[in-house]
Protein backbone atom coordinates (compact mmCIF):
# COMPACT_ATOMS: atom_id res chain seq x y z
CA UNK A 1 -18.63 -10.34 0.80
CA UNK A 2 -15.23 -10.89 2.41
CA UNK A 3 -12.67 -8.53 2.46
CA UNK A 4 -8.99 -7.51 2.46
CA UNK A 5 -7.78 -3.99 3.63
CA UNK A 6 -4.58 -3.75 2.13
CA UNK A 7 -3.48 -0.26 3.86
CA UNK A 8 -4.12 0.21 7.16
CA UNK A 9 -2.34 1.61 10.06
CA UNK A 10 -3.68 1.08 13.35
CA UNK A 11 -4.30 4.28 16.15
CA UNK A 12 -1.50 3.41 18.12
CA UNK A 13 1.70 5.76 19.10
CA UNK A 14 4.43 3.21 18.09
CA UNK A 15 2.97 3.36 14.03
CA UNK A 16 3.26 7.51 15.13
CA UNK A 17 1.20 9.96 12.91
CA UNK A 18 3.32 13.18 14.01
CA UNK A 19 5.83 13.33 11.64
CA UNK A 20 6.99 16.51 10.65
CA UNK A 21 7.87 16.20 6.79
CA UNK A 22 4.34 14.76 6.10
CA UNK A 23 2.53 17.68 8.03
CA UNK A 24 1.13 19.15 4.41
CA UNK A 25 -0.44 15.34 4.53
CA UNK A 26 -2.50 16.17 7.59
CA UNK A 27 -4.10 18.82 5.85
CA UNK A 28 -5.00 17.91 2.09
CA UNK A 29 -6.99 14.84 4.64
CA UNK A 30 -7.67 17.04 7.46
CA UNK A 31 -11.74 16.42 6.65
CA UNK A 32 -11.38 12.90 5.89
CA UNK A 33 -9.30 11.90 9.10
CA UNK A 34 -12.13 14.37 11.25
CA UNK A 35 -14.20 11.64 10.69
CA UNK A 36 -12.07 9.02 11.65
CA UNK A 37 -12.08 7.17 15.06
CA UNK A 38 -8.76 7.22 16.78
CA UNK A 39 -9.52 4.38 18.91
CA UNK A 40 -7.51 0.78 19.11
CA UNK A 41 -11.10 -0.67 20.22
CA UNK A 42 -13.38 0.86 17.64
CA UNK A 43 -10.62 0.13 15.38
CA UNK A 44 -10.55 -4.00 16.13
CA UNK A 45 -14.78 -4.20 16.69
CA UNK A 46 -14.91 -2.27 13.01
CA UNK A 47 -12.89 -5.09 11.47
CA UNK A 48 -14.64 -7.61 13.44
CA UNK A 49 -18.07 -6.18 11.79
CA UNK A 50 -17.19 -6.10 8.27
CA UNK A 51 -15.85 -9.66 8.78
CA UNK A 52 -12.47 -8.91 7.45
CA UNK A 53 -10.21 -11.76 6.49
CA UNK A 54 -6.86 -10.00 6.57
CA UNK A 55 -5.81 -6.35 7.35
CA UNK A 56 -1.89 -5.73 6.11
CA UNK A 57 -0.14 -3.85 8.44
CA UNK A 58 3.01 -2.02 7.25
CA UNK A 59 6.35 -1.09 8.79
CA UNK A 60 8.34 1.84 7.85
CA UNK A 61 11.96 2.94 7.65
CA UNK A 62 13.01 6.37 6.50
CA UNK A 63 16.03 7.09 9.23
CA UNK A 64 18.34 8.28 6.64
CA UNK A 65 16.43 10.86 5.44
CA UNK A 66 13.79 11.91 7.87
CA UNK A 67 14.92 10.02 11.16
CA UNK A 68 11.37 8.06 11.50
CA UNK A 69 11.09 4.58 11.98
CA UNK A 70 7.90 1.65 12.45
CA UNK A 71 10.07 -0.69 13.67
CA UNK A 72 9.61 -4.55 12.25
CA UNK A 73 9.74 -5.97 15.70
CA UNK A 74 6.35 -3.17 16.68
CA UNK A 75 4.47 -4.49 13.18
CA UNK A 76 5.17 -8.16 14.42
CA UNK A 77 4.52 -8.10 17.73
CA UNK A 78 0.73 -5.72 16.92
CA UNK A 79 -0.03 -8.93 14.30
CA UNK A 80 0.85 -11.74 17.02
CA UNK A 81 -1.08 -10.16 19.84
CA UNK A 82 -3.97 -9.47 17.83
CA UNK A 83 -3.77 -12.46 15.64
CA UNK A 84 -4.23 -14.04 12.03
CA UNK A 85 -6.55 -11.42 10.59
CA UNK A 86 -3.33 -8.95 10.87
CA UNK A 87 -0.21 -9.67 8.37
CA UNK A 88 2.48 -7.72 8.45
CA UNK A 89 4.92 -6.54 6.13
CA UNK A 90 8.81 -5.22 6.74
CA UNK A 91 10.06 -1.70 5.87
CA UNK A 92 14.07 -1.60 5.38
CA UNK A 93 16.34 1.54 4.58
CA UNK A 94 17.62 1.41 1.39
CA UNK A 95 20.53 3.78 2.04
CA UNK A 96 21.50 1.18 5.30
CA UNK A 97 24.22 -1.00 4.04
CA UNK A 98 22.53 -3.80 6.47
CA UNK A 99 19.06 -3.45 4.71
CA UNK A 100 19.20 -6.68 3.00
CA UNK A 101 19.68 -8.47 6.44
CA UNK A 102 17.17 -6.67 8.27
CA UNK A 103 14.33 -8.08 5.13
CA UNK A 104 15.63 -11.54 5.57
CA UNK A 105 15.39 -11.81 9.24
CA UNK A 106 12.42 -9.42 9.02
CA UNK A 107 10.88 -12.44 7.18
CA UNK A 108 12.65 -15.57 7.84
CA UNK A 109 12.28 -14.74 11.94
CA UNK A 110 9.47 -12.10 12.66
CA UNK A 111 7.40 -13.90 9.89
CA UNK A 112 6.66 -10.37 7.60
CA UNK A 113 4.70 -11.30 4.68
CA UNK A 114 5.93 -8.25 2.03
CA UNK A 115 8.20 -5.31 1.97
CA UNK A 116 6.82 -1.85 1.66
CA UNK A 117 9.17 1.20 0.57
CA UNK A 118 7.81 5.00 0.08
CA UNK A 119 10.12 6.31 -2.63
CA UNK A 120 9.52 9.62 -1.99
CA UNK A 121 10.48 9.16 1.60
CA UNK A 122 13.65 7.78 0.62
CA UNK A 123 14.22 10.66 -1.78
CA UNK A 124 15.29 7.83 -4.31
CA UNK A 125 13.10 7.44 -7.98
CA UNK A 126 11.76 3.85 -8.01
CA UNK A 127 14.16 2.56 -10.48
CA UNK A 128 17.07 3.92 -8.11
CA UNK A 129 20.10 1.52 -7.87
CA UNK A 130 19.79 1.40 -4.00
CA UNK A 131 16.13 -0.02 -4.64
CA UNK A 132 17.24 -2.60 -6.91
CA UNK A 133 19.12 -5.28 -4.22
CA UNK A 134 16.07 -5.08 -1.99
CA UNK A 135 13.96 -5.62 -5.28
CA UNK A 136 16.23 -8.85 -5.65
CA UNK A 137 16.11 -9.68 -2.37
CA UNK A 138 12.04 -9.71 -2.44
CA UNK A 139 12.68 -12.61 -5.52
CA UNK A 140 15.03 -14.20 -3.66
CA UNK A 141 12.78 -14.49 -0.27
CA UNK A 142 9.46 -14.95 -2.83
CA UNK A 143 7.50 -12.18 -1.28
CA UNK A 144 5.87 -8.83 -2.91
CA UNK A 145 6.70 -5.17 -2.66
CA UNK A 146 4.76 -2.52 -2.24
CA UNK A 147 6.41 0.81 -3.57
CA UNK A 148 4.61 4.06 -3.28
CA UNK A 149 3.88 5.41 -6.45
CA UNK A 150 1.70 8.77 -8.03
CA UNK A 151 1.88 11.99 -6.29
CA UNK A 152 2.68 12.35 -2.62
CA UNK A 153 2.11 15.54 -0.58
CA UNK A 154 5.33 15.82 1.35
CA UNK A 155 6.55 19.59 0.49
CA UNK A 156 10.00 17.88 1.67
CA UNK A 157 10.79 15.59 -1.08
CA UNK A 158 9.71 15.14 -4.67
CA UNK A 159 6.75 13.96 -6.34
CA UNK A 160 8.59 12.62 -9.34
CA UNK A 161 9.91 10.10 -6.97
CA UNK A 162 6.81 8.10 -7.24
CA UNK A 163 6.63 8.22 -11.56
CA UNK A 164 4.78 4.86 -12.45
CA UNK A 165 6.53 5.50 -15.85
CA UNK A 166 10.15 4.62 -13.61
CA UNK A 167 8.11 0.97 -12.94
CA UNK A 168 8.53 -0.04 -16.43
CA UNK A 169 12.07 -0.52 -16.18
CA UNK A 170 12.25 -2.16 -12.90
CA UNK A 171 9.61 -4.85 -14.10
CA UNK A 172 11.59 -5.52 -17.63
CA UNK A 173 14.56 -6.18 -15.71
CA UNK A 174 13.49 -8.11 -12.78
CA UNK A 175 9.99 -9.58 -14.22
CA UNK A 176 9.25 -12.40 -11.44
CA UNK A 177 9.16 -9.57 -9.07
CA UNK A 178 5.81 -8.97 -7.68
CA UNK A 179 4.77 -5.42 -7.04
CA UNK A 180 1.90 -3.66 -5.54
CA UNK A 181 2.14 -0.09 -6.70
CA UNK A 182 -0.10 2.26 -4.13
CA UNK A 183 -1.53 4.35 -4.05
CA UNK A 184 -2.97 4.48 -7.64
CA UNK A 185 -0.76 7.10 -9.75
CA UNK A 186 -2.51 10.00 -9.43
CA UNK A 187 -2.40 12.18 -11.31
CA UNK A 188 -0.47 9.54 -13.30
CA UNK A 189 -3.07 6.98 -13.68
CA UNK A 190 -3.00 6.02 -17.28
CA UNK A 191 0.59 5.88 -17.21
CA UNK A 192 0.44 2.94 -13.89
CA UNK A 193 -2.68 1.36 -16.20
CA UNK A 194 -0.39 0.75 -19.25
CA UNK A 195 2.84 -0.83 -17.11
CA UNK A 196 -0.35 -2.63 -15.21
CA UNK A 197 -1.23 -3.96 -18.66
CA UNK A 198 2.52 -4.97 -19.95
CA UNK A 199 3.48 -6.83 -16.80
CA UNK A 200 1.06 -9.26 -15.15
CA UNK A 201 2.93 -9.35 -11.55
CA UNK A 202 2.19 -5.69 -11.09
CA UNK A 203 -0.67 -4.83 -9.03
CA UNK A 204 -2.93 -1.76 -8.81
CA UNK A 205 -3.54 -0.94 -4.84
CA UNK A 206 -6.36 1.38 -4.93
CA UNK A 207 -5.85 3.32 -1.85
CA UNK A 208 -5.83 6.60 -0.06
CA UNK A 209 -8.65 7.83 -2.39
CA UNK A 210 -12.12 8.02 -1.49
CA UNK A 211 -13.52 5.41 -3.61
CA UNK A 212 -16.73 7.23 -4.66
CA UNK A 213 -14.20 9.22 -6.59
CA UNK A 214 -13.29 6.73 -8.58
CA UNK A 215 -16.02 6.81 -11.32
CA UNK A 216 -16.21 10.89 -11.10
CA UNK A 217 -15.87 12.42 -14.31
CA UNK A 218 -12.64 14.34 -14.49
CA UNK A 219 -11.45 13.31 -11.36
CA UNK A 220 -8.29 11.31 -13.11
CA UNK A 221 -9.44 7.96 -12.05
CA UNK A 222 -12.00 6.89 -14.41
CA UNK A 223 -9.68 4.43 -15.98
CA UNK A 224 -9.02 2.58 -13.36
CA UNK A 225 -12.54 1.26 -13.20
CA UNK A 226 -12.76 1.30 -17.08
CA UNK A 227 -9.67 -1.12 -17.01
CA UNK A 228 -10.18 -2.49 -13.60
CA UNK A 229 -13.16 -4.16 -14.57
CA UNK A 230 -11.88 -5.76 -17.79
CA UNK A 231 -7.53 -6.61 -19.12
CA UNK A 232 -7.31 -5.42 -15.27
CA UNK A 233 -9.53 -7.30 -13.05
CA UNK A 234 -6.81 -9.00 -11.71
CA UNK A 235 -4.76 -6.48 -11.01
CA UNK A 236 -6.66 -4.59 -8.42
CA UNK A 237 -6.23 -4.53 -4.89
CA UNK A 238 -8.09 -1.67 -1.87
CA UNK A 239 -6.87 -0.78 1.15
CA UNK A 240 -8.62 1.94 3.09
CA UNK A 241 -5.22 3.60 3.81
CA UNK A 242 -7.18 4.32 7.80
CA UNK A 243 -6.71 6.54 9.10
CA UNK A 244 -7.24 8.79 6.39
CA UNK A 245 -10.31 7.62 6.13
CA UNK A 246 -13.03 5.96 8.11
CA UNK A 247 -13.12 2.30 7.42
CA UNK A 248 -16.71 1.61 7.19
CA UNK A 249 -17.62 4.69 5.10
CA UNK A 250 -14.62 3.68 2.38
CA UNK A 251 -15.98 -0.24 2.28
CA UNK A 252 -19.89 1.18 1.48
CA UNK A 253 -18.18 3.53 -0.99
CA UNK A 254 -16.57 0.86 -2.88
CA UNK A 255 -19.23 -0.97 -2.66
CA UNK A 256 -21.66 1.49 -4.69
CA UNK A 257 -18.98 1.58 -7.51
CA UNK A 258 -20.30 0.90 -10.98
CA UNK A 259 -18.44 -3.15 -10.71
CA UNK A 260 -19.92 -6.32 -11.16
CA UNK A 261 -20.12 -8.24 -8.51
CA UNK A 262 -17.38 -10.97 -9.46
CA UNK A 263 -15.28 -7.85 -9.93
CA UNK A 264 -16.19 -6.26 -6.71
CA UNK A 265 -15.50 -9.99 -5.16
CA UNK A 266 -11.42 -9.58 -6.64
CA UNK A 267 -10.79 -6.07 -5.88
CA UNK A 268 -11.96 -6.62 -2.51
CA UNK A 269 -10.85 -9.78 -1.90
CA UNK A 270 -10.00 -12.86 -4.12
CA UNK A 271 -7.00 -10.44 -5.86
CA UNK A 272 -5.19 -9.95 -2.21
CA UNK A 273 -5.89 -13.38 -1.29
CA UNK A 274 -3.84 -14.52 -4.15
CA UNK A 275 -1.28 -12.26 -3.88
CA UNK A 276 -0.27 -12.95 -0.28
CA UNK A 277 -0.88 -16.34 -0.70
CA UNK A 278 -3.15 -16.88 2.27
C-alpha cells in the first residue's frame, strides 16, 4: 500500500530538537523517541523501504515568543536536495508585520506546498485576529494550513490555545479554507470530530499518537476510528510525527487497526494525495 507521512521532521540540526520551552515534550515521549533512530541515512533508506510517495516536511517560526526558527529557505533546500518524495510547507510569524510576504514568497519562490502554525507556540487561540490574514492569505495563494490543535505539553504556554471548539468559527467565516488540524484533539477529540463533520475542508491529521492507541478503550480516541471509517473517511490524514516515534513501528501499527482496507488505503494515502494535490 502506498503511503503519505504527513509529520515528519528529519534528524538534522537545522530542524533543531533542543528547544527549551518544549523540554516537558522530551519527556511525556522520552520512551517512544528511545527507540527512534537519529540518523539522516536510516532515516532516507526507511522511507525508501516502505515505498513512501511523499513525506511533508514542515518549517517553523515562533521568534516572537520563544526566539526559534526552521527557516523556509532550510525546509526548501532539505526537499530539493533530497527530491520529490519530500514537500515542504512554510511556517510564518503571525505577530511579524511582514508574515504575509514571507508565505507568498515562501510559496510563489521556494515552491512550499502548505503553511503550518502551532498556536500554542504563538501563544495566540486559533481563532486569534493575527491568525486570520495568514488564514486569508492561504485562500488567496490556494494552499492548506495545518494548525496545531488538542493538548500540547509545553508548561510555557497554554493548552487552550489549541481548542478544536475555536475551529468552528474560523471555518464559518472563511469556509474555502482548507485545514489540517494535528494532532488529533486530544483530549478534545469529539469536539475536532463534530467541526470535522460540519465543514468538509477540515481534515483530521492523526499524528503524534501511537496508532495502536487508537482503538483502546478509554484511551479518548475511539471515535476517531468509529467516525474515521464512516461520515469521516475522507477526512483523515497520518503522519508519524518522527521522531517521536519510530517510523516503521507507527506504519505496522496503523496497519493492524480495526479499518477496511479502502479505508486504510485513504488515511494512509489517497486522503493526502488529494489534499496536496500531487
Amino acid at each position: 500500500m502506498k503511503i503519505i507521512d504527513f509529520n515528519s521532521r528529519p534528524p538534522i540540526p537545522e530542524f533543531g530538537s533542543g528547544a527549551q520551552h518544549l523540554a516537558n515534550y522530551r519527556r511525556v515521549y522520552q520512551n517512544s523517541e528511545r527507540q527512534t533512530q537519529h540518523d539522516l541515512d536510516r532515516y532516507l533508506s526507511t522511507y525508501e523501504t516502505l515505498s513512501a510517495e511523499h513525506v511533508v516536511i514542515k518549517a517553523k517560526d515562533v521568534r516572537s515568543t520563544f526566539g526559534i526558527v526552521v527557516p523556509n529557505e532550510v525546509v526548501a533546500d532539505f526537499c530539493k536536495m533530497h527530491g520529490p518524495r519530500y514537500i515542504g510547507w512554510a511556517g510564518v510569524d503571525p505577530h511579524s508585520p511582514s508574515a504575509e510576504e514571507e508565505l507568498e514568497y515562501a510559496v510563489k519562490t521556494l515552491n512550499l506546498r502548505g503553511l503550518n502554525l502551532q498556536c500554542f507556540e504563538h501563544k495566540l487561540p486559533i481563532n486569534a485576529p493575527q491568525m486570520y490574514r495568514l488564514y486569508k492569505a492561504c485562500v488567496r495563494l490556494d494552499i492548506p494550513v495545518n494548525i496545531h490543535c488538542g493538548v500540547n505539553f509545553s508548561t510555557a504556554t497554554l493548552m487552550e490555545y489549541g481548542r478544536p471548539l475555536l475551529l468552528d468559527q474560523v471555518m464559518v467565516d472563511l469556509p474555502q479554507l482548507r485545514v489540517v488540524a494535528s494532532p488529533p484533539g486530544w483530549p478534545w477529540v469529539h469536539e475536532l470530530i463534530a467541526v470535522a463533520w460540519r465543514h468538509k475542508n477540515l481534515t483530521i491529521g492523526v499524528s503524534a499518537v501511537r496508532p495502536k492507541y487508537l482503538d483502546v478503550a478509554g484511551s479518548g480516541y475511539e471515535g476517531l476510528v468509529t467516525y474515521g471509517k464512516s461520515v469521516l473517511k475522507d477526512q483523515i490524514v497520518f503522519g508519524t510525527s518522527y521522531p517521536m516515534q519510530p517510523i516503521d513501528r507507527a506504519y505496522d501499527e496503523a496497519k493492524n487497526l480495526r479499518l477496511p482496507e479502502d479505508v486504510m488505503e485513504r488515511w494512509l494515502f489517497l486522503n493526502a494525495k488529494k489534499l496536496l494535490g500531487v
